[in-house]
C-alpha atoms as a PDB file:
ATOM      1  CA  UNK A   1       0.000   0.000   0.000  1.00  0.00           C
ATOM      2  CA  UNK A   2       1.250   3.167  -0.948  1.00  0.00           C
ATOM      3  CA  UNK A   3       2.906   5.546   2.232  1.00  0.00           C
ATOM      4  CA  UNK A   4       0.667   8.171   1.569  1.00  0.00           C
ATOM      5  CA  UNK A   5      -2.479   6.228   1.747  1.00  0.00           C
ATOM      6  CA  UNK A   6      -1.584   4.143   4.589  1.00  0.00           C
ATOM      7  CA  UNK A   7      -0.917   7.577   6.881  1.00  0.00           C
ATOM      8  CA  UNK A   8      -3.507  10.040   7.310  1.00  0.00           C
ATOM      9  CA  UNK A   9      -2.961  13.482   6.600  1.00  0.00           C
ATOM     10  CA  UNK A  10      -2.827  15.619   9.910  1.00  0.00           C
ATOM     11  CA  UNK A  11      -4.263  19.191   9.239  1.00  0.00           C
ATOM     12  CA  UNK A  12      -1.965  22.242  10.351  1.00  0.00           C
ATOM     13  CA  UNK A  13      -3.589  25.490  11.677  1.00  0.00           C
ATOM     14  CA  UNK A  14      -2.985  28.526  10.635  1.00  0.00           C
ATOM     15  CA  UNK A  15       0.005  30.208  12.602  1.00  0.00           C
ATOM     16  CA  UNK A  16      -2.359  32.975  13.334  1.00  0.00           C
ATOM     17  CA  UNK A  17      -4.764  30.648  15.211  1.00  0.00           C
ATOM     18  CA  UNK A  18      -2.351  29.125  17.026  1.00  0.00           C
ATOM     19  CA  UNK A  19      -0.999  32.486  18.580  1.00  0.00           C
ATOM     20  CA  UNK A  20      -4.629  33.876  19.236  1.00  0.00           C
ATOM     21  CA  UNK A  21      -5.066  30.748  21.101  1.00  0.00           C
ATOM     22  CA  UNK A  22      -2.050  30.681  22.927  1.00  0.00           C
ATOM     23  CA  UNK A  23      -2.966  34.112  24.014  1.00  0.00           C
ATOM     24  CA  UNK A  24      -6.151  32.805  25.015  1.00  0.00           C
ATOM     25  CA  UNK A  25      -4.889  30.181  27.172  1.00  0.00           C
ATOM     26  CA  UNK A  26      -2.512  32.689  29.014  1.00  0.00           C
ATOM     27  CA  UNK A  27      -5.219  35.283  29.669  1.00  0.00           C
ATOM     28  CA  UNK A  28      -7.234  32.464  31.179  1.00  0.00           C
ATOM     29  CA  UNK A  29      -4.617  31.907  33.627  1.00  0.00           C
ATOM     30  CA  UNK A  30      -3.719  34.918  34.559  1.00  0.00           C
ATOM     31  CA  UNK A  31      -7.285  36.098  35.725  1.00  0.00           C
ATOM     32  CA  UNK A  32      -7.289  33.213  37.868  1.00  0.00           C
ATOM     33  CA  UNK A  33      -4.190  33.540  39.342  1.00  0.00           C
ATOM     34  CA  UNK A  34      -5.128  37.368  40.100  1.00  0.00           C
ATOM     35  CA  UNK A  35      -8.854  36.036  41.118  1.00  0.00           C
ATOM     36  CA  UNK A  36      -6.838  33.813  43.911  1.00  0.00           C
ATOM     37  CA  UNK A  37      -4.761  36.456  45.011  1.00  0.00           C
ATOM     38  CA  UNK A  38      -7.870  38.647  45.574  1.00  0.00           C
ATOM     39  CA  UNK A  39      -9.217  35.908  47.702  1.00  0.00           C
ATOM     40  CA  UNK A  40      -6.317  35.758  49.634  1.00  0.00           C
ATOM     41  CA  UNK A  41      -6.222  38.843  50.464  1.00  0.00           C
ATOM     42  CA  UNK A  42      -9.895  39.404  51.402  1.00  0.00           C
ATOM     43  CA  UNK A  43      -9.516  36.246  53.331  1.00  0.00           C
ATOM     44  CA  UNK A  44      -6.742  36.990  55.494  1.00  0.00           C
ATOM     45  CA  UNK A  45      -7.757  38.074  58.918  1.00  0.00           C
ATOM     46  CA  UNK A  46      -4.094  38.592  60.340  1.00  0.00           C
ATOM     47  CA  UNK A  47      -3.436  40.522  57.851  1.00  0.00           C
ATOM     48  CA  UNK A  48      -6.588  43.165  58.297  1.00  0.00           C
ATOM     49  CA  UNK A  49      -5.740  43.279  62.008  1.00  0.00           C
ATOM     50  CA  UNK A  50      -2.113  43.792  61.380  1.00  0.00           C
ATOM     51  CA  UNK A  51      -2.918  46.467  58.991  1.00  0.00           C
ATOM     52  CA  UNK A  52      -5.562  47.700  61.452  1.00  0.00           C
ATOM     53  CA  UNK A  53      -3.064  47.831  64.337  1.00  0.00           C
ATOM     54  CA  UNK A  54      -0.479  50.045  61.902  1.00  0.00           C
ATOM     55  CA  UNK A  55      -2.923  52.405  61.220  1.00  0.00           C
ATOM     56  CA  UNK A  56      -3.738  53.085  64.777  1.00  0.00           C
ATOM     57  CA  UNK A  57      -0.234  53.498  65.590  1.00  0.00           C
ATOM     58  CA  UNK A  58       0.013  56.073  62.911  1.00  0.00           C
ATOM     59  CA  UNK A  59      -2.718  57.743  64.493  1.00  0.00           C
ATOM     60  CA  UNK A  60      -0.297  58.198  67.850  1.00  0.00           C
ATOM     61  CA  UNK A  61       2.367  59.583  68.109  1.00  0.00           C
ATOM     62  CA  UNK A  62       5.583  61.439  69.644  1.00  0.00           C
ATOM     63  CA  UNK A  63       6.071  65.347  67.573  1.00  0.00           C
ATOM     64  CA  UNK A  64       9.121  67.296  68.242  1.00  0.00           C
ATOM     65  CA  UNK A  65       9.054  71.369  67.875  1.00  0.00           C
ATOM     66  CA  UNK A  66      11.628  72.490  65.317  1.00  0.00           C
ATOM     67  CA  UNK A  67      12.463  75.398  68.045  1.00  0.00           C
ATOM     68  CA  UNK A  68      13.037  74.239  70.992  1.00  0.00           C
ATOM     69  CA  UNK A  69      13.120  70.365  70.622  1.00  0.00           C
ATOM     70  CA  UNK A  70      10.641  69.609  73.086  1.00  0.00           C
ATOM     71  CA  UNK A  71       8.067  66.875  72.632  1.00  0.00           C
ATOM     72  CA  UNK A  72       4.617  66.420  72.676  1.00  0.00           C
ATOM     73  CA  UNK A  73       2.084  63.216  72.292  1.00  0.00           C
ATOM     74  CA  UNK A  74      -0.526  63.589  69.592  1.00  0.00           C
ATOM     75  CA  UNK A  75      -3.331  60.916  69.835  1.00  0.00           C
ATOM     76  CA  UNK A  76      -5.477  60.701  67.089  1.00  0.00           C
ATOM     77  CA  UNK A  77      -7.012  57.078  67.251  1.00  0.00           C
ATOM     78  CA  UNK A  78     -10.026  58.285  68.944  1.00  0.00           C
ATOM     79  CA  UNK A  79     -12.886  60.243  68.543  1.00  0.00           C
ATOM     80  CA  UNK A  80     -11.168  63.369  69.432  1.00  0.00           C
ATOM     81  CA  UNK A  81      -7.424  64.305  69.318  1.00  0.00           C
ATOM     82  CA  UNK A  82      -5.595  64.572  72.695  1.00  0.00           C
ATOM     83  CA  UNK A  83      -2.584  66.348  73.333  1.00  0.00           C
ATOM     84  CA  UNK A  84       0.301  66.528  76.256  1.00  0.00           C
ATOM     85  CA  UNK A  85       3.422  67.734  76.829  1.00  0.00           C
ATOM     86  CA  UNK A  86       6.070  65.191  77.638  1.00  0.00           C
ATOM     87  CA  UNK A  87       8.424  67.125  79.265  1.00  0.00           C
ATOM     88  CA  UNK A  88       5.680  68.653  81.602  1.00  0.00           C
ATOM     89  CA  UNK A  89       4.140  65.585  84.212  1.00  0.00           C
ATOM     90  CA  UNK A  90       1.147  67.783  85.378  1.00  0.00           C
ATOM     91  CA  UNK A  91       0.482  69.636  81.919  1.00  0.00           C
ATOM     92  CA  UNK A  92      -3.029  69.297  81.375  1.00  0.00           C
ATOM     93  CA  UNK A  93      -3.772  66.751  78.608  1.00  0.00           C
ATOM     94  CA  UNK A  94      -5.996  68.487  75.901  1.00  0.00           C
ATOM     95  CA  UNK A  95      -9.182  67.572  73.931  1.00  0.00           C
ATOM     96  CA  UNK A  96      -8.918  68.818  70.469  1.00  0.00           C
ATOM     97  CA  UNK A  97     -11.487  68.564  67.620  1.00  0.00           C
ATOM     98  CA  UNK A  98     -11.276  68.913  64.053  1.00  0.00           C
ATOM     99  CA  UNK A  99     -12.089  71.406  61.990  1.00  0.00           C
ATOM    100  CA  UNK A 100     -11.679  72.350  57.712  1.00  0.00           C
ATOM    101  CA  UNK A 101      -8.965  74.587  58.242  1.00  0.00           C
ATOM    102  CA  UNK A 102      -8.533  77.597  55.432  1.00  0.00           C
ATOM    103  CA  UNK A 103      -6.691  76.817  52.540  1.00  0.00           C
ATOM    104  CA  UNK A 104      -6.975  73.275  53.511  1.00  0.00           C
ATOM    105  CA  UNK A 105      -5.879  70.906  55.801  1.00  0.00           C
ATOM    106  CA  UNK A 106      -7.011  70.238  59.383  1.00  0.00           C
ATOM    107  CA  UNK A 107      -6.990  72.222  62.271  1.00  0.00           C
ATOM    108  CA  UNK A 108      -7.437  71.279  65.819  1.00  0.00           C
ATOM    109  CA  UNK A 109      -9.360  73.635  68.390  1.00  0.00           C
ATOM    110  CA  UNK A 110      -9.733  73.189  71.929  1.00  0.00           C
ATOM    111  CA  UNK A 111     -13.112  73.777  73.679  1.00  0.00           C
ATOM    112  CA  UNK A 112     -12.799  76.661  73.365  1.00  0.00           C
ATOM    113  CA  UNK A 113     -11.958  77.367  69.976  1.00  0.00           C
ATOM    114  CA  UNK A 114      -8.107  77.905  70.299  1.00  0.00           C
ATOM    115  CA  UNK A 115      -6.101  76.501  67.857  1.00  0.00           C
ATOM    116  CA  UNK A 116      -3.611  74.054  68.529  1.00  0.00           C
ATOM    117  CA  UNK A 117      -1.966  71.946  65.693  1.00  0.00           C
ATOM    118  CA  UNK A 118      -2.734  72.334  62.228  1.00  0.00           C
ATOM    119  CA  UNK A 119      -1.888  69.253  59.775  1.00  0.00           C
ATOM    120  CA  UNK A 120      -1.178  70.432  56.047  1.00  0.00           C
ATOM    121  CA  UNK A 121      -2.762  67.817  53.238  1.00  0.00           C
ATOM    122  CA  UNK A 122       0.795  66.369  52.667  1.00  0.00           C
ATOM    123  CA  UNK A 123       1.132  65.701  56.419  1.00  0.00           C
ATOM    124  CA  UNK A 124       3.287  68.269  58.001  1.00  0.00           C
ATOM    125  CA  UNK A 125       2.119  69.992  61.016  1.00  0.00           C
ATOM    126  CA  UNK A 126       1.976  73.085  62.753  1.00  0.00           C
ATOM    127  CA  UNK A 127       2.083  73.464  66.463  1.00  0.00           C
ATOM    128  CA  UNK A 128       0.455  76.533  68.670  1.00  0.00           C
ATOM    129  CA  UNK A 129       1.663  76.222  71.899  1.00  0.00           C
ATOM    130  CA  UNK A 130       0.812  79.289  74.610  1.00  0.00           C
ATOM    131  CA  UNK A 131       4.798  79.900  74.413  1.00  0.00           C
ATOM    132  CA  UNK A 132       4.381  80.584  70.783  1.00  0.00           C
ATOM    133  CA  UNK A 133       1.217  81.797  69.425  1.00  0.00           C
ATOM    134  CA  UNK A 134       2.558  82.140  66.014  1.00  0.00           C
ATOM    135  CA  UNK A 135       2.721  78.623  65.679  1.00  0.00           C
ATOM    136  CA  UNK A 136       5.628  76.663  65.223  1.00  0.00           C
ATOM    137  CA  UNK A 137       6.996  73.627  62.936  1.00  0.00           C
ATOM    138  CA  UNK A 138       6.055  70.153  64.521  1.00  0.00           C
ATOM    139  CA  UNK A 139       8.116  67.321  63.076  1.00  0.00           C
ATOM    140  CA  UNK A 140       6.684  63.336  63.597  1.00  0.00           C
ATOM    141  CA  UNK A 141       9.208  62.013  65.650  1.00  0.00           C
ATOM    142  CA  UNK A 142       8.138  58.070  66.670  1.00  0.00           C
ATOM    143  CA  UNK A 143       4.710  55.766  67.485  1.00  0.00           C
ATOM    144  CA  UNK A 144       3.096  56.709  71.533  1.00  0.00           C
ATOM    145  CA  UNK A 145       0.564  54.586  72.945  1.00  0.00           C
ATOM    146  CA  UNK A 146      -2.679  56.166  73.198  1.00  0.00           C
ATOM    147  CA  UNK A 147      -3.888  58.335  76.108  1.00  0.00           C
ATOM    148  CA  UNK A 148      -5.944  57.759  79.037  1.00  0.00           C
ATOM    149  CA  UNK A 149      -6.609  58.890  82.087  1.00  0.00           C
ATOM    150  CA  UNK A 150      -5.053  56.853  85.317  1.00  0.00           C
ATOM    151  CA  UNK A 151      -7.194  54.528  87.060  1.00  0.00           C
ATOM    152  CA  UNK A 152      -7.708  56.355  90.845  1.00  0.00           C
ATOM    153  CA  UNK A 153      -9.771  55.180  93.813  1.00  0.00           C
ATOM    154  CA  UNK A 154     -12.288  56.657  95.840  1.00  0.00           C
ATOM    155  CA  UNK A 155     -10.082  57.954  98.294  1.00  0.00           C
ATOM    156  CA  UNK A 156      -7.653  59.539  95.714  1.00  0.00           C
ATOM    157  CA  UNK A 157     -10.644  61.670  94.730  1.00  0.00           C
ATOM    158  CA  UNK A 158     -11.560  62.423  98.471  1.00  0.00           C
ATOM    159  CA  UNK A 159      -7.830  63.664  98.633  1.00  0.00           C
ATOM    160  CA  UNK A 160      -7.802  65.622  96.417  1.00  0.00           C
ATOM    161  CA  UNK A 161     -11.755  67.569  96.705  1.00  0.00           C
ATOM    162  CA  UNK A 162     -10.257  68.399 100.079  1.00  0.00           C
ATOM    163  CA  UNK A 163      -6.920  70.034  98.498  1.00  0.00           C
ATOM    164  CA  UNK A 164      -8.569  71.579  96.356  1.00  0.00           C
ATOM    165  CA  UNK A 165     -11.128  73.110  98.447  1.00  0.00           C
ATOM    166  CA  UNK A 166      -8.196  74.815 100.589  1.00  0.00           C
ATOM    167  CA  UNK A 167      -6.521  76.132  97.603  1.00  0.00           C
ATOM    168  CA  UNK A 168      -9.654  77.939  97.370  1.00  0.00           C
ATOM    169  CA  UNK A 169      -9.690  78.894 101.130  1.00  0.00           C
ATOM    170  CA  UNK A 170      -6.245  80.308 100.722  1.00  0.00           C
ATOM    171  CA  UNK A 171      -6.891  82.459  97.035  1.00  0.00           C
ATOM    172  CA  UNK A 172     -10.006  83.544  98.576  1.00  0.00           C
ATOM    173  CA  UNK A 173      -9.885  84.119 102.091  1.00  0.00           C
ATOM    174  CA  UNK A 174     -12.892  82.013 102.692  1.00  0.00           C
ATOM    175  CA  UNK A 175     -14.494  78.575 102.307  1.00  0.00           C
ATOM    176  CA  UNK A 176     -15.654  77.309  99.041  1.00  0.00           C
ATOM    177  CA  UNK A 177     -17.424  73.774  98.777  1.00  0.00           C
ATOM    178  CA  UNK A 178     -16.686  71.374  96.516  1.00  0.00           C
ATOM    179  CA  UNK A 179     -19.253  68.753  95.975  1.00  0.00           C
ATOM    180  CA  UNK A 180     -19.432  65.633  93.301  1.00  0.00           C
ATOM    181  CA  UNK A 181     -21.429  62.970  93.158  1.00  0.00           C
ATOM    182  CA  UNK A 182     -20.445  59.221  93.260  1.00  0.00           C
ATOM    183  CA  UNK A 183     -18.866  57.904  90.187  1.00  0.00           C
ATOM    184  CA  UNK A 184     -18.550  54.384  88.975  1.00  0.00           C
ATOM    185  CA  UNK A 185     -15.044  52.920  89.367  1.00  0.00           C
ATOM    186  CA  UNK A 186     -14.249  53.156  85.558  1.00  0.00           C
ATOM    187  CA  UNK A 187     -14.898  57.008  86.046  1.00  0.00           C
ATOM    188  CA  UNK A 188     -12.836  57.652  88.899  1.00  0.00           C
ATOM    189  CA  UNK A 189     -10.130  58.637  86.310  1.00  0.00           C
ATOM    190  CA  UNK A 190     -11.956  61.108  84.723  1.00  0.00           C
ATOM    191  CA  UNK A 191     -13.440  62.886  88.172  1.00  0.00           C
ATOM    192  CA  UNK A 192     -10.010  63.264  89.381  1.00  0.00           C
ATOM    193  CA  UNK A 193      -8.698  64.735  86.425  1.00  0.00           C
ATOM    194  CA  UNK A 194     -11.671  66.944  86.486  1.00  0.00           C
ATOM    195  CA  UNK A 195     -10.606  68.280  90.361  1.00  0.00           C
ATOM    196  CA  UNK A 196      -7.010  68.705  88.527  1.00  0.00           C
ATOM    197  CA  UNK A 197      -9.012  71.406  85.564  1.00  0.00           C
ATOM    198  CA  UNK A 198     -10.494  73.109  88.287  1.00  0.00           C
ATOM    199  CA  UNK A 199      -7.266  73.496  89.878  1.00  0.00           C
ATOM    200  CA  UNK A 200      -5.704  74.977  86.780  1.00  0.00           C
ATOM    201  CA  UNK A 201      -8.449  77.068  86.202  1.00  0.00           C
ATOM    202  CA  UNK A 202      -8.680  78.724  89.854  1.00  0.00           C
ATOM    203  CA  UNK A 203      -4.503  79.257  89.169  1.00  0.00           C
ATOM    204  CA  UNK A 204      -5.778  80.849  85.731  1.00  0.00           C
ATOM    205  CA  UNK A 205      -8.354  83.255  87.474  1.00  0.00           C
ATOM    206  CA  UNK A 206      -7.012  84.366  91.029  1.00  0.00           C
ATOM    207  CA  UNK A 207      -6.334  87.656  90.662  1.00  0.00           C
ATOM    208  CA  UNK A 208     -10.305  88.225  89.645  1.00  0.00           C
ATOM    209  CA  UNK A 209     -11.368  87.933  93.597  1.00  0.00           C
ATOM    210  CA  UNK A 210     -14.180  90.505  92.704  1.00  0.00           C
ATOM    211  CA  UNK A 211     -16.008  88.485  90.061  1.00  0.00           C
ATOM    212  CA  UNK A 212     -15.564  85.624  92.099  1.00  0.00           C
ATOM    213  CA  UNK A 213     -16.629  86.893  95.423  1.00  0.00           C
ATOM    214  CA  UNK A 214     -20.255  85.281  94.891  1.00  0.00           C
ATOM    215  CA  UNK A 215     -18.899  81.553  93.767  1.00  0.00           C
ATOM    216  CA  UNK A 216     -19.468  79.577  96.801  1.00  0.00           C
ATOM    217  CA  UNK A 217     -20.023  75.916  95.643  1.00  0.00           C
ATOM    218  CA  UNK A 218     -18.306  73.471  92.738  1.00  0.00           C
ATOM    219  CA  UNK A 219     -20.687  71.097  92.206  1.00  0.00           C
ATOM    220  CA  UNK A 220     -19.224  67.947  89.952  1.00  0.00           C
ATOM    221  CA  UNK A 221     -22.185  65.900  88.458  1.00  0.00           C
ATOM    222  CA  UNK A 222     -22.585  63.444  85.718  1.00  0.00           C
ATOM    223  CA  UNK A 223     -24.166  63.917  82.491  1.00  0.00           C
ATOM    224  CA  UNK A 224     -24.403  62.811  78.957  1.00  0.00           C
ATOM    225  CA  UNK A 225     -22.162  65.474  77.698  1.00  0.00           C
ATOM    226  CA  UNK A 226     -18.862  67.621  79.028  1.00  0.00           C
ATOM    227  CA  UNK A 227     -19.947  71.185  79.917  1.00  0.00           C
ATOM    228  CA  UNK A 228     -19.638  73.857  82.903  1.00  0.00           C
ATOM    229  CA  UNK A 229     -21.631  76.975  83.727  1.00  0.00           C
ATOM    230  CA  UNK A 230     -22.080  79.453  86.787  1.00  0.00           C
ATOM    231  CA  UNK A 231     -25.194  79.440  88.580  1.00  0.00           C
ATOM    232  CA  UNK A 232     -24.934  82.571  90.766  1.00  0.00           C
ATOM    233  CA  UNK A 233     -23.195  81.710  93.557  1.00  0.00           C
ATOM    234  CA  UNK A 234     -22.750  77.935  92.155  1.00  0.00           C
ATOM    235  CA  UNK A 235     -20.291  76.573  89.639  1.00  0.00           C
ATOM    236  CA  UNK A 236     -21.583  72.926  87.793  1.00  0.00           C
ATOM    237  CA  UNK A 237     -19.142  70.699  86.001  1.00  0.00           C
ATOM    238  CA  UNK A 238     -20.922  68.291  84.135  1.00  0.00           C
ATOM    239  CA  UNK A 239     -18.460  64.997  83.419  1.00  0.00           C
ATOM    240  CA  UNK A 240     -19.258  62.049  81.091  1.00  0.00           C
ATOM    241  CA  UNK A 241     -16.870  60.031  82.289  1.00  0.00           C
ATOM    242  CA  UNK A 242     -17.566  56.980  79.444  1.00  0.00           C
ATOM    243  CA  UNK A 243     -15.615  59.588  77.310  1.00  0.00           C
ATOM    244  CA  UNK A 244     -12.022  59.421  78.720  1.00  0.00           C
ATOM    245  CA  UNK A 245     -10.325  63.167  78.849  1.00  0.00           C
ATOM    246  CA  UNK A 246     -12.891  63.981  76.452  1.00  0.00           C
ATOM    247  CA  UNK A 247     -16.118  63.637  79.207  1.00  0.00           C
ATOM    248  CA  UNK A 248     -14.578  66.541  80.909  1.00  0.00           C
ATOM    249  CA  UNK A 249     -14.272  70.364  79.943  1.00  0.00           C
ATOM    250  CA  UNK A 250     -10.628  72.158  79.738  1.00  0.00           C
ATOM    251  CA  UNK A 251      -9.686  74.337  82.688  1.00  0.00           C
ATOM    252  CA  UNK A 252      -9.734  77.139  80.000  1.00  0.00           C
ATOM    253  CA  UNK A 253     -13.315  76.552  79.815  1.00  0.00           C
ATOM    254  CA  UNK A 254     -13.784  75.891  83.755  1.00  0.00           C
ATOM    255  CA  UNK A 255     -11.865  79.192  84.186  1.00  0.00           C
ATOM    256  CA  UNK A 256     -14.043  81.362  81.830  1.00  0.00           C
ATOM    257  CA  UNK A 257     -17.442  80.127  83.522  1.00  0.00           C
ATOM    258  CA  UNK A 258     -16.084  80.947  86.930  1.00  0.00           C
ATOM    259  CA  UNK A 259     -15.991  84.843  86.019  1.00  0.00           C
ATOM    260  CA  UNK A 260     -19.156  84.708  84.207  1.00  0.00           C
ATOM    261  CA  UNK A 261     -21.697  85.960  86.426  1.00  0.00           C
ATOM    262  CA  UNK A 262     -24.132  88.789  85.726  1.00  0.00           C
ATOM    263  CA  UNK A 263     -23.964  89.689  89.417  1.00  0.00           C
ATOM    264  CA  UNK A 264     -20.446  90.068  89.392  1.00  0.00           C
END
């Protein structure tokens, strides 16, 4: 029998087919290998909370003024920002909340409405300490934990009512009371830190015996909200202690609503 009967004739393709096919194949693979990847990823819990974790860390964290050198903590992985000094034990630890600042960019404003760090949109800051009003440069310096006020017990905040209330005796020649109601233990914190703003704020406002004259209680009472305002002869602090340093108002505000009485 003849070779060319006895073996079949195979049928080429087309060189062109056999690329687009190839081609084929290859994008076929390649969107499942990137489909798997995207599973992985989605699918990864240790990742997400690792990832979680960095972010909050970025959130906190040591900034050193360009002037002087001195540090201070910035905590933004709450609600609000807080801010302290590190070089200063008993500075007062601020709540700051954000604002559109002009031009763009964040600012963040005590209470009050004071400015006191402004973040540009590529990240630098600004910082507005008391010592410089003009502001100066703040430069990210390493990650801080967050902040929170110390645990205290009940007789911590006993303490220090009673020091408190003869600081007032001795700026003001007389008796002032100073009255707060129970708080739960996770509070404590918060009502002793409060004592501490009202502190600050009768250091802030000493020299105005005359529109203080009529203040004759500080009444600290729980609420849903932070505030302060005078009552005639009566000063109420209103703490939410759930809230951290945030449930409490700034001795700048404590210090304003202790000269603001009509009567005065």
């Amino acid at each position: 029998m003849p070779y060319e009967q006895a073996c079949p004739k195979i049928a080429l393709l087309p060189v062109r087919v056999i690329a687009g096919m190839t081609r084929f194949i290859f994008a076929i693979i390649a969107a499942a290998t990137l489909a798997d990847a995207a599973a992985a990823l989605q699918s990864n819990p240790l990742r997400d909370r690792l990832l979680r974790n960095e972010r909050q860390q970025e959130l906190s964290g040591w900034y050193q003024r360009a002037d002087t050198g001195a540090f201070f903590l910035f905590d933004r992985s709450q609600s609000v920002a807080l801010l302290r000094e590190r070089d200063d034990p008993d500075a007062e630890v601020l709540v700051l909340f954000a604002n559109r600042a002009p031009g763009g960019g964040t600012s963040f404003v005590t209470d009050t409405g004071r400015e006191v760090v402004r973040l540009n949109p590529l990240g630098g800051a600004t910082y507005f300490p008391e010592d410089a009003p003009g502001g100066v440069i703040a430069d990210y310096a390493s990650q801080a934990g967050g902040l929170a006020p110390a645990p205290r017990s009940p007789a911590e905040v006993r303490d220090m009512a009673q020091g408190l209330a003869s600081r007032f005796a001795e700026a003001l020649n007389r008796n002032v009371a100073i009255e707060y109601a129970p708080a739960p233990r996770s509070g404590l914190g918060v009502q002793y830190d409060t004592l501490i703003m009202i502190d600050l704020a009768l250091r802030e406002v000493r020299g105005e015996r005359r529109r203080l004259r009529g203040l004759e209680v500080i009444n600290i009472e729980m609420g849903p909200e932070p505030g302060v305002v005078r009552e005639g002869e009566r000063l109420r602090v209103t703490i939410a202690p759930e809230y951290g340093y945030a449930g409490r108002p700034s001795s700048d505000r404590i210090a304003r609503s202790m000269l603001d009485d009509d009567n005065a």
